[in-house]
C-alpha atoms as a PDB file:
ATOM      1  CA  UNK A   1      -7.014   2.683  31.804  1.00  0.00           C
ATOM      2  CA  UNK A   2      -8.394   5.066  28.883  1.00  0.00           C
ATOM      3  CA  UNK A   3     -11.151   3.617  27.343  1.00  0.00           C
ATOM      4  CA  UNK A   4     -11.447   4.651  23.274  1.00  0.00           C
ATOM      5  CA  UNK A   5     -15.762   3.921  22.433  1.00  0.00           C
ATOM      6  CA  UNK A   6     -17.029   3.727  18.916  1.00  0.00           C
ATOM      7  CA  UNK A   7     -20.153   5.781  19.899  1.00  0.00           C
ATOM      8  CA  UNK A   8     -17.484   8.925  20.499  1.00  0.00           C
ATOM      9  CA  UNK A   9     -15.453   8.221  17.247  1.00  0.00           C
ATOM     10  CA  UNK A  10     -15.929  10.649  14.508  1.00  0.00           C
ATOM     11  CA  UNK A  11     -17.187   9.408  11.186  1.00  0.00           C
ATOM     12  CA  UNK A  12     -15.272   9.432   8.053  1.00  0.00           C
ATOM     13  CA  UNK A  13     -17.265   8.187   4.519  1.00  0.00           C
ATOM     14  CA  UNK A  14     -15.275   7.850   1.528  1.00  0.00           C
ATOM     15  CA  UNK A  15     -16.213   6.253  -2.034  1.00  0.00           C
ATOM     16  CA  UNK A  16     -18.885   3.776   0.347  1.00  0.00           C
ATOM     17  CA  UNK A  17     -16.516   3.317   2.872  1.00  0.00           C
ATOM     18  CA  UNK A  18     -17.213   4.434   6.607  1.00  0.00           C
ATOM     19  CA  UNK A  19     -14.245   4.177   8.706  1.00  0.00           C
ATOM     20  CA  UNK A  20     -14.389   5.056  12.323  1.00  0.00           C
ATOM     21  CA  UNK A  21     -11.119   5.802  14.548  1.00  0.00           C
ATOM     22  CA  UNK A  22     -10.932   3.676  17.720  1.00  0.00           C
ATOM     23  CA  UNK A  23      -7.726   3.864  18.839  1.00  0.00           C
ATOM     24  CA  UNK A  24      -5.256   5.662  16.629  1.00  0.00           C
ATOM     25  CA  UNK A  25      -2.720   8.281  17.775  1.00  0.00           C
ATOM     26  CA  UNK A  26      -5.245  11.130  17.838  1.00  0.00           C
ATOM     27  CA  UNK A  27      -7.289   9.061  20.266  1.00  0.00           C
ATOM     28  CA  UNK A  28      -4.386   8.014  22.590  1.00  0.00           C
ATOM     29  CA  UNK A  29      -2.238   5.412  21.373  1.00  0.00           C
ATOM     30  CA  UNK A  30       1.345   5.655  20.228  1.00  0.00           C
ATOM     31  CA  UNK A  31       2.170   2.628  18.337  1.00  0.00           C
ATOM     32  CA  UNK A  32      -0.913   0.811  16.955  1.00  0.00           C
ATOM     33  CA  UNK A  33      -3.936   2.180  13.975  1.00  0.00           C
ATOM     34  CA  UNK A  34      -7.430   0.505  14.902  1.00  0.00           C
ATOM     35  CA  UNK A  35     -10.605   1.667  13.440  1.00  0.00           C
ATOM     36  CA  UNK A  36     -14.017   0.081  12.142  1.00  0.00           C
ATOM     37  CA  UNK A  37     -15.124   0.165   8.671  1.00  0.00           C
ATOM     38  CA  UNK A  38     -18.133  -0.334   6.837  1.00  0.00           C
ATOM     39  CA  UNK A  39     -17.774  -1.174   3.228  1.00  0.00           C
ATOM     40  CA  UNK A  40     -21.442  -0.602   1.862  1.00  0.00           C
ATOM     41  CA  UNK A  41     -22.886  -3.614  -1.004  1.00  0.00           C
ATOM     42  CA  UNK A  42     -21.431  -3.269  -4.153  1.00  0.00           C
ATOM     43  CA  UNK A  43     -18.021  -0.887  -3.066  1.00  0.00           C
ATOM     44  CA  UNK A  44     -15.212  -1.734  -4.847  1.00  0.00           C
ATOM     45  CA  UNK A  45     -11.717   0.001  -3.600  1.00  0.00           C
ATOM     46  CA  UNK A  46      -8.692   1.233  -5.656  1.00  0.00           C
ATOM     47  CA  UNK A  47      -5.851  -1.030  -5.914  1.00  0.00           C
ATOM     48  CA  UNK A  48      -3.210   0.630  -3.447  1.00  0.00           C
ATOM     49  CA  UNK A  49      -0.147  -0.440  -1.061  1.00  0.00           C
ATOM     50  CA  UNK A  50       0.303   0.022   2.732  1.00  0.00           C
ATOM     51  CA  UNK A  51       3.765   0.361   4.102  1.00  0.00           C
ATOM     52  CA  UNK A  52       2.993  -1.221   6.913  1.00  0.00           C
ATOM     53  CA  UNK A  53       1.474  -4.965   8.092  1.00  0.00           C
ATOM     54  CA  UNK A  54      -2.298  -4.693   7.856  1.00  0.00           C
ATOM     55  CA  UNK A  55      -5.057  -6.651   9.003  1.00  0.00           C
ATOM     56  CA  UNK A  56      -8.744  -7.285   7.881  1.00  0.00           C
ATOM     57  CA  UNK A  57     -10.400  -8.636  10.508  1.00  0.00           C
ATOM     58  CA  UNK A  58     -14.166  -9.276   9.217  1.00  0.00           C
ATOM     59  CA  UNK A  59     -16.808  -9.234  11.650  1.00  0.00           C
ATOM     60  CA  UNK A  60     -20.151  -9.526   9.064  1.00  0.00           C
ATOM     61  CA  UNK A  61     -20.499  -9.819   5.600  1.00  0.00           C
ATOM     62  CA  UNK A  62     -17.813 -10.278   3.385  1.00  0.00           C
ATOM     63  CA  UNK A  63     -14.951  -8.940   1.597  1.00  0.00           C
ATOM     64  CA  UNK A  64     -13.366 -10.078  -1.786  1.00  0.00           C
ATOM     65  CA  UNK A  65     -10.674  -8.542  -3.906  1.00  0.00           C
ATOM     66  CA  UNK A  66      -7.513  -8.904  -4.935  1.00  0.00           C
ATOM     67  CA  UNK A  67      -4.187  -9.672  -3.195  1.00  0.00           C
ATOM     68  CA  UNK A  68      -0.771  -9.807  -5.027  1.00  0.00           C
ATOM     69  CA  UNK A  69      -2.588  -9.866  -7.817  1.00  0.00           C
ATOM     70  CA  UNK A  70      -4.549 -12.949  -6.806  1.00  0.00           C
ATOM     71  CA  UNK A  71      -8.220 -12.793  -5.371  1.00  0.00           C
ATOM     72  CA  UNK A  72      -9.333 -13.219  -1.982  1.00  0.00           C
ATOM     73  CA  UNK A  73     -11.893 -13.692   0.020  1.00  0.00           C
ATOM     74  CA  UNK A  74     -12.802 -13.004   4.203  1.00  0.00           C
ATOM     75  CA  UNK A  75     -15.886 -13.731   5.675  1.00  0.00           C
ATOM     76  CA  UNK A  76     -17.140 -13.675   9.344  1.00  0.00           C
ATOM     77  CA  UNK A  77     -14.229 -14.289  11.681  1.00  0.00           C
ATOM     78  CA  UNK A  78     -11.321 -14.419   8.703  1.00  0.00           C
ATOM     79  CA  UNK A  79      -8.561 -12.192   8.663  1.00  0.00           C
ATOM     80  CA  UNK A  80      -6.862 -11.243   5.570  1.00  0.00           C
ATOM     81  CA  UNK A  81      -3.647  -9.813   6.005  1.00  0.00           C
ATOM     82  CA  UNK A  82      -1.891  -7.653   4.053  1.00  0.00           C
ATOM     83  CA  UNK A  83       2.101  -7.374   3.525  1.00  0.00           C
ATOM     84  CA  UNK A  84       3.660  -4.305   3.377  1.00  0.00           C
ATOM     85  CA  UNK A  85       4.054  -3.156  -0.521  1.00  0.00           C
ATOM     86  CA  UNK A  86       1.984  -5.754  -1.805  1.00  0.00           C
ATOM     87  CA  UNK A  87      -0.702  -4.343  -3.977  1.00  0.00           C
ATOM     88  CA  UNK A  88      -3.919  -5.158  -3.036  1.00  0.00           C
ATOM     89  CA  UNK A  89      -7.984  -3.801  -3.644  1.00  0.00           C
ATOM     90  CA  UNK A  90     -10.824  -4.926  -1.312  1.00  0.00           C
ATOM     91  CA  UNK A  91     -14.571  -4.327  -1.569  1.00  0.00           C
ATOM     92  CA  UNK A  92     -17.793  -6.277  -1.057  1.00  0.00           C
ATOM     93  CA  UNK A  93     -19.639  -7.932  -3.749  1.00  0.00           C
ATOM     94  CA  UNK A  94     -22.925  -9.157  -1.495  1.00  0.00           C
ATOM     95  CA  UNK A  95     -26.192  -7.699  -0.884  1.00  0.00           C
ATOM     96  CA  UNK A  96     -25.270  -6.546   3.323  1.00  0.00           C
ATOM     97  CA  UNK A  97     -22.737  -4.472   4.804  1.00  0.00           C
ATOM     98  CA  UNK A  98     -19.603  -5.740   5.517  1.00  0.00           C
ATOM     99  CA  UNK A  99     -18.439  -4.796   8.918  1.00  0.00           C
ATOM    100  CA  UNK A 100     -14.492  -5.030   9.562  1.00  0.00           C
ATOM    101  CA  UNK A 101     -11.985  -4.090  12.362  1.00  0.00           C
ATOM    102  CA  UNK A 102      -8.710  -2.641  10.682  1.00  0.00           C
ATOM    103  CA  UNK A 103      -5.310  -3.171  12.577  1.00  0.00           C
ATOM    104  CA  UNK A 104      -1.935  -1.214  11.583  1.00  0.00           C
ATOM    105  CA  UNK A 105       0.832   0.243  12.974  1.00  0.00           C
ATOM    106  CA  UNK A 106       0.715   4.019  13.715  1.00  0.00           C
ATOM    107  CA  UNK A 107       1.707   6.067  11.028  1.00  0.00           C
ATOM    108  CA  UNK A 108       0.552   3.882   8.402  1.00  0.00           C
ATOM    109  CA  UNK A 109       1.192   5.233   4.843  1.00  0.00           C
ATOM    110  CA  UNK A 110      -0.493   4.264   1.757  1.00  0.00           C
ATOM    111  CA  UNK A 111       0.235   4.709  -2.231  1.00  0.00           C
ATOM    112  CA  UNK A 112      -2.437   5.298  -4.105  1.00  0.00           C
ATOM    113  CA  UNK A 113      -2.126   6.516  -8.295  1.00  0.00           C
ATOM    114  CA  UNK A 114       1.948   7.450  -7.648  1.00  0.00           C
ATOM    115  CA  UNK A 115       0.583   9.526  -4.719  1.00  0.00           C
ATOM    116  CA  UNK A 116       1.404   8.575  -0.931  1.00  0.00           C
ATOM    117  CA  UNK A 117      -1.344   9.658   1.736  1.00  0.00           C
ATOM    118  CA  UNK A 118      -1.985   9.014   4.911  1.00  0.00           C
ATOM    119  CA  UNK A 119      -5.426   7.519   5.628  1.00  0.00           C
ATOM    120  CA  UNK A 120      -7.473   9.861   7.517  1.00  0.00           C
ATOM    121  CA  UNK A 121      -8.564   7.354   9.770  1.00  0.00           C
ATOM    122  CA  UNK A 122      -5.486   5.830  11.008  1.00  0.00           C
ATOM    123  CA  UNK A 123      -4.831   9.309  12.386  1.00  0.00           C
END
C-alpha cells in the first residue's frame, strides 16, 4: 500500500495560502485531488468556480466567505462543500491559522477572472 506523507509534500504559497499535495495524481492516485492548506489570519480568496465537487474539510480555525452568493462559515470538524459552477470565495477572518484538508476529483479545473487554470496543487 503506497503511503503519500505531508512531511515529503512540496510546498506551494500563494496570496497567504499554503497548500500541500497529499495525494493527487503526481503523487500516485488516479481519480481523487487531496492536499492540506493553510489559509494565514486575515487571507481573503478571489471569488472563483471549480468544475468539480469540492470539499472543505476544516481541521483548526475557521473559514468564512461566500457561497452562491451567500456567506458561510466552517469551523473545526465542518465541511463546506462546494457544487460544481457555483461561485464561491473563502478566507479566514480570525487571529490563527486555519488548517483545512481539500478533497476533489482529479483533474479539477477552476475559473478564475474569465481564465480557467488548473490549481497547482491538485496536480
Amino acid at each position: 500500500m503506497p503511503v503519500s506523507t505531508l512531511a515529503e509534500a512540496r510546498t506551494i504559497e500563494f496570496h497567504g495560502l499554503t497548500a500541500r499535495p497529499i495525494a493527487v495524481p503526481s503523487r500516485g492516485t488516479s481519480e481523487l485531488a487531496i492536499w492540506h492548506l493553510e489559509v494565514g489570519p486575515g487571507v481573503r480568496g478571489e471569488e472563483h468556480t471549480v468544475d468539480r465537487e469540492e470539499v472543505f474539510v476544516v481541521r483548526t480555525g475557521r473559514l468564512s466567505g461566500t457561497l452562491g452568493g451567500e456567506p458561510c462559515e466552517a469551523g473545526p470538524g465542518d465541511a463546506l462543500i462546494v457544487p460544481p459552477g457555483v461561485p464561491f470565495s473563502l478566507g479566514n477572518d480570525g487571529s490563527e491559522s486555519a488548517q483545512v484538508l481539500v478533497c476533489t476529483s482529479a483533474g479539477v479545473q477552476a475559473s478564475l477572472n474569465g481564465q480557467t487554470v488548473v490549481p497547482p496543487w491538485s496536480e
